[in-house]
Protein backbone atom coordinates (compact mmCIF):
# COMPACT_ATOMS: atom_id res chain seq x y z
CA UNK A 1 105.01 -4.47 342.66
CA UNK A 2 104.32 -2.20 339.62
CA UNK A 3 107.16 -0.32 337.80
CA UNK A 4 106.97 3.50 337.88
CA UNK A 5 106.69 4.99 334.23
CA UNK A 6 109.19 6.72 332.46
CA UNK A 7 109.45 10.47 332.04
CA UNK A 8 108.73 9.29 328.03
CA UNK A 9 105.63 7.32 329.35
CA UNK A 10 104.79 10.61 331.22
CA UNK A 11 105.43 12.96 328.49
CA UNK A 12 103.21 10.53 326.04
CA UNK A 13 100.27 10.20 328.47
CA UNK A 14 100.38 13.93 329.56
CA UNK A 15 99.70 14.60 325.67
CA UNK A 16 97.19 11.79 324.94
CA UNK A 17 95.40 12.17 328.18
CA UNK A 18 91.51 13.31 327.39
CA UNK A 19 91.52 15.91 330.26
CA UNK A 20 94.25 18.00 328.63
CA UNK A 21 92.25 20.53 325.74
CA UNK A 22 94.27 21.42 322.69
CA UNK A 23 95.82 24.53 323.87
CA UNK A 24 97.29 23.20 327.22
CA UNK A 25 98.70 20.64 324.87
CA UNK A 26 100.30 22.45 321.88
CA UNK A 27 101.48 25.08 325.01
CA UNK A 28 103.34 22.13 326.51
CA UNK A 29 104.96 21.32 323.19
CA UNK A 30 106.17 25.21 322.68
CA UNK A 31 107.43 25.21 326.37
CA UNK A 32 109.31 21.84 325.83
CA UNK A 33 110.56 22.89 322.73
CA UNK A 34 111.98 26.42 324.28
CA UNK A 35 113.17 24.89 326.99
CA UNK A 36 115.11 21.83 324.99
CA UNK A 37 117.11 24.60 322.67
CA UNK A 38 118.71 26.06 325.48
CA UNK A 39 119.64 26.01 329.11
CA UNK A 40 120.11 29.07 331.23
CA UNK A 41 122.55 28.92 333.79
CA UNK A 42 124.72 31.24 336.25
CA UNK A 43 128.36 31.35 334.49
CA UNK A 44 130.99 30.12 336.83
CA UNK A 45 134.21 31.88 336.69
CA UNK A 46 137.03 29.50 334.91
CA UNK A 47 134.33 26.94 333.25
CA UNK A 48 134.93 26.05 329.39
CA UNK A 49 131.86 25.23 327.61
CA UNK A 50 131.91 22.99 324.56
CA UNK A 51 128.24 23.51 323.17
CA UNK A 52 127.27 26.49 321.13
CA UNK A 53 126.70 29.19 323.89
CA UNK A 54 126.57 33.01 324.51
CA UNK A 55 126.43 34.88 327.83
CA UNK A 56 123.97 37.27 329.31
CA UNK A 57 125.13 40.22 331.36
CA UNK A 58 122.85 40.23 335.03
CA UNK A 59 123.58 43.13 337.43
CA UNK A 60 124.01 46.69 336.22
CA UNK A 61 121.58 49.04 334.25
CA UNK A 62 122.57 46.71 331.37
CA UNK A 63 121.16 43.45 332.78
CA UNK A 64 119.95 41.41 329.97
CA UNK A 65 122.75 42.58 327.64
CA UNK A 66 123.91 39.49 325.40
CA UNK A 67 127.85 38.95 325.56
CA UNK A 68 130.27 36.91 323.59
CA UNK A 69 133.02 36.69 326.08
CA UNK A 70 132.39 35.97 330.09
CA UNK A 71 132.11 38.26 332.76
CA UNK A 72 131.79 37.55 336.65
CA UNK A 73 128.51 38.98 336.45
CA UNK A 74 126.56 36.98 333.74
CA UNK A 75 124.27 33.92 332.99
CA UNK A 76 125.71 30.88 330.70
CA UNK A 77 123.07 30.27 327.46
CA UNK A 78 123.94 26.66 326.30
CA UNK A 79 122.53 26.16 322.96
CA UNK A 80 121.72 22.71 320.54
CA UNK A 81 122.99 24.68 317.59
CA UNK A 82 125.06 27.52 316.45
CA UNK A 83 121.92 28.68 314.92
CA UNK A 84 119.48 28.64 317.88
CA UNK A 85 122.59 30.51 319.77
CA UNK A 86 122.34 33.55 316.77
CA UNK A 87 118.73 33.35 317.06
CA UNK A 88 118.63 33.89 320.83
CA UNK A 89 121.67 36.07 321.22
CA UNK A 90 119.78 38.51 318.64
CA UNK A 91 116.61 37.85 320.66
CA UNK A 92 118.41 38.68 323.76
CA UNK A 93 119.83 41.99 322.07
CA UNK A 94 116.48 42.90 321.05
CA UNK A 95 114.91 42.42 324.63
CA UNK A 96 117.39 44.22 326.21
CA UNK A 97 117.04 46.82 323.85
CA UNK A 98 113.40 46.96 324.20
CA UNK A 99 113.82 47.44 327.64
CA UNK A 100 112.08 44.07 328.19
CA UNK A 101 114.68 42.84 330.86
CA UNK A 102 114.41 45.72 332.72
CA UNK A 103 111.14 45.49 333.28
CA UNK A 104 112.42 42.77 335.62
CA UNK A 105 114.94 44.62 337.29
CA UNK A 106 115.44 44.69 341.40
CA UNK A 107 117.41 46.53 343.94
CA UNK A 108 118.27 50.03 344.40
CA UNK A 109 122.12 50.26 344.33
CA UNK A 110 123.18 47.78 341.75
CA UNK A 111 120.16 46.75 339.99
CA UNK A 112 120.53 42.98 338.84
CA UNK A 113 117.80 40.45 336.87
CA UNK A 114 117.42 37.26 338.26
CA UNK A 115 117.89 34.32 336.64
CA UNK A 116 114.33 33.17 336.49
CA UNK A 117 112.84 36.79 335.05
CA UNK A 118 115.88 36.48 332.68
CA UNK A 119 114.87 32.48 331.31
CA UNK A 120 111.13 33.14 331.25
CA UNK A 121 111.86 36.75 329.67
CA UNK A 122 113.95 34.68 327.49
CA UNK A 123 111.78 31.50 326.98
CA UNK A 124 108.65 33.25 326.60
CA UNK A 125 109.78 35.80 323.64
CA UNK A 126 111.12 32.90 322.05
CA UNK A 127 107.87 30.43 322.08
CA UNK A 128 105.80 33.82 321.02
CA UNK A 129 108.00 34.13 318.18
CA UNK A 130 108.93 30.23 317.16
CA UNK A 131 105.54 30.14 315.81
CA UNK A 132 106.49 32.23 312.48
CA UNK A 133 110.33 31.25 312.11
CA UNK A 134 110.44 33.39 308.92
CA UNK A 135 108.83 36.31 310.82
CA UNK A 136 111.68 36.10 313.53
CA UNK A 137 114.40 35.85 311.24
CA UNK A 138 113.33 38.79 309.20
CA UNK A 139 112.96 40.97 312.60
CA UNK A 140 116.86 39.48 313.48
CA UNK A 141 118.07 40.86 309.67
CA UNK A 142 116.71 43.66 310.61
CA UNK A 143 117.84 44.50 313.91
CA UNK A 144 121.35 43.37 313.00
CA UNK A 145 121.35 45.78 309.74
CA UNK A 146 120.42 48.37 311.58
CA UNK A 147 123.15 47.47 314.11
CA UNK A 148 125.69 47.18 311.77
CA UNK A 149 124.85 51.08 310.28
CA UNK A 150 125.21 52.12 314.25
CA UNK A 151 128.22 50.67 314.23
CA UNK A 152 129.29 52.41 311.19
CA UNK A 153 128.50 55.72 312.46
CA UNK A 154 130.06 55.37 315.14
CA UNK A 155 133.45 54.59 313.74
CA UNK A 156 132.48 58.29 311.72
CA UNK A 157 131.67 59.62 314.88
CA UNK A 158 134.71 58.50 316.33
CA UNK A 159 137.31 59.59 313.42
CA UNK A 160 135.57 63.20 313.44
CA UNK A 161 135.96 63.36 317.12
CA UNK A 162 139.74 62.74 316.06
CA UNK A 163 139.75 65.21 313.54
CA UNK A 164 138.52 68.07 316.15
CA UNK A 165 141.03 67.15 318.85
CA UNK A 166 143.92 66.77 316.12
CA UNK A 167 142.56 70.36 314.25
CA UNK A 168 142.40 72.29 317.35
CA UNK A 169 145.92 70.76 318.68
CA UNK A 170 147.17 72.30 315.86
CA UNK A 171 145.60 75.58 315.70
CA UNK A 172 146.98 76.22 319.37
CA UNK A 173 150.34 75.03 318.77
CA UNK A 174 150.79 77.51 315.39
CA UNK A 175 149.41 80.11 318.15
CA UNK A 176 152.22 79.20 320.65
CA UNK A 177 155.01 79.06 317.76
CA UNK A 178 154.24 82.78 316.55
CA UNK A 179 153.69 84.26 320.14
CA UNK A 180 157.45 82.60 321.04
């Protein structure tokens, strides 16, 4: 009776094997790669999780939307690192805002993205971009400057909103003291 290999022996033989060109091969690696940085998974109500992780918002118009805190609607991203989770929580942001995950979008009341769409969405923007790790991490700088200037004005926005309600309180109420 012969022993059955190990998934190592597999892995090893599916990469030295002849019938495998050099494409299928360095596509396997990028796949295995993606898919050993992180792990995808519905998010359970109550559940603590002790690796690096973020969470990714599935049913609404903002399916795909990368979240630091839980909902009951969202996927669980488990990460290696804390720095593949900033990588991929950026690359998340930047799908979403791309409009990538809605691409992927289904039904007609309350539109939701599965879970596979979301990981291959996911998975395959990361191996595309893994390639040129500089690249990706100058696209994340950017993105989050330009992030952190949104955010910026709109805290202005905001405090000028203020200022309108609070100037035009005031006007009114000098009104009502002289007509009394």
């Amino acid at each position: 009776m012969t022993a059955l290999p190990t998934p190592q022996q597999l892995w090893l033989s599916f990469f030295f094997s002849k019938k495998n060109n050099g494409a299928k091969r360095s596509e396997a690696i990028l796949n295995w790669i993606a898919m050993s940085t992180f792990e995808l998974k519905t998010h359970q109500v109550g559940k603590a999780y002790s690796n690096p992780h973020f969470f990714i918002l599935n049913k609404g118009l903002n399916s795909g939307k990368p979240l630091l805190k839980s909902c009951a609607n969202c996927f669980v991203v488990n990460t290696t690192t804390e720095e593949v989770k900033h990588t991929l929580f950026n690359l998340s942001m930047m799908l979403q805002i791309g409009g990538f995950y809605a691409y992927h979008l289904k039904g007609s009341v309350i539109p939701f993205i599965s879970i596979d769409d979301c990981r291959n969405t996911l998975k395959n923007s990361f191996i595309s971009l893994i390639n040129n790790e500089f690249q990706l991490q100058k696209h994340i700088n950017i993105v989050s400057a330009i992030s952190k200037k949104e955010a910026e004005l709109q805290k202005v926005i905001s405090k000028m909103a203020d200022l309108k309600v609070s100037y035009i309180q005031s006007l009114f109420s000098k009104m009502q003291k002289e007509a009394i």
